[in-house]
Protein backbone atom coordinates (compact mmCIF):
# COMPACT_ATOMS: atom_id res chain seq x y z
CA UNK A 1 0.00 0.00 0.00
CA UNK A 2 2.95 2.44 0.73
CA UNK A 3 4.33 2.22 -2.23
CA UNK A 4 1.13 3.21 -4.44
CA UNK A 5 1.37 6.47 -1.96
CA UNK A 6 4.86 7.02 -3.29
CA UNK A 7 4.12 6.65 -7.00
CA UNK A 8 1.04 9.35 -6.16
CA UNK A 9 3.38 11.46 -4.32
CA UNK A 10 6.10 11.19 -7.02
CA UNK A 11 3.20 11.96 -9.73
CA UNK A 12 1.57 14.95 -8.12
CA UNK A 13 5.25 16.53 -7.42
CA UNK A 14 5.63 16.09 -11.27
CA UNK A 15 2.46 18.05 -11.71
CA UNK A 16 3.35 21.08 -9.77
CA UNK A 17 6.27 21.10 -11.13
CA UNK A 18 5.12 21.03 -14.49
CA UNK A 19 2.33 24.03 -13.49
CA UNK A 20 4.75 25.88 -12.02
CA UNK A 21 6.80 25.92 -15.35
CA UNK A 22 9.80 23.54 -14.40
CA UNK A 23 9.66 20.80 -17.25
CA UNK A 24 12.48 19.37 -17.18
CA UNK A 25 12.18 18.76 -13.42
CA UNK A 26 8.46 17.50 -14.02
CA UNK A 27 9.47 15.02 -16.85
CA UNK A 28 12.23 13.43 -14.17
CA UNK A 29 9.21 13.25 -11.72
CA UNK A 30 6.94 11.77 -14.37
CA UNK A 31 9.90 9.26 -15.79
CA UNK A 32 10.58 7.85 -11.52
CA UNK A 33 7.03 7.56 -11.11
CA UNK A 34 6.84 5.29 -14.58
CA UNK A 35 9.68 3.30 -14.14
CA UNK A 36 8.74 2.69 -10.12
CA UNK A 37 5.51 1.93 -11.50
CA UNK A 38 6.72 -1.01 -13.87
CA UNK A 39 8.79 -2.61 -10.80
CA UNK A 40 6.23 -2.41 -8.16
CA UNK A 41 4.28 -4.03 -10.58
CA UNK A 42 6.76 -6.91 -11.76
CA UNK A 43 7.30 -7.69 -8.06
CA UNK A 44 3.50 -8.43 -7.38
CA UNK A 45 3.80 -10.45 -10.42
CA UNK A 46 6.49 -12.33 -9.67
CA UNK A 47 5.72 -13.09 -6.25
């Protein structure tokens, strides 16, 4: 459960940063949140 409240977290930073005009920042946000996406999800597969 903690970790779907990281990926949000990570997400919503990428949003404000994207608002507040800071793209590159807010595609690194949007990349971590991805690519922790894909192995949160390979774990529950895997296990």
């Amino acid at each position: 459960m903690n970790k779907y409240i990281v990926i949000g977290l990570i997400f919503i930073a990428g949003l404000v940063s994207f608002i507040s005009g800071q793209f590159i920042v807010a595609t690194v946000f949007f990349a971590s949140a991805a690519i922790y996406s894909n192995i949160v999800k390979r774990v529950n597969i895997n296990s």
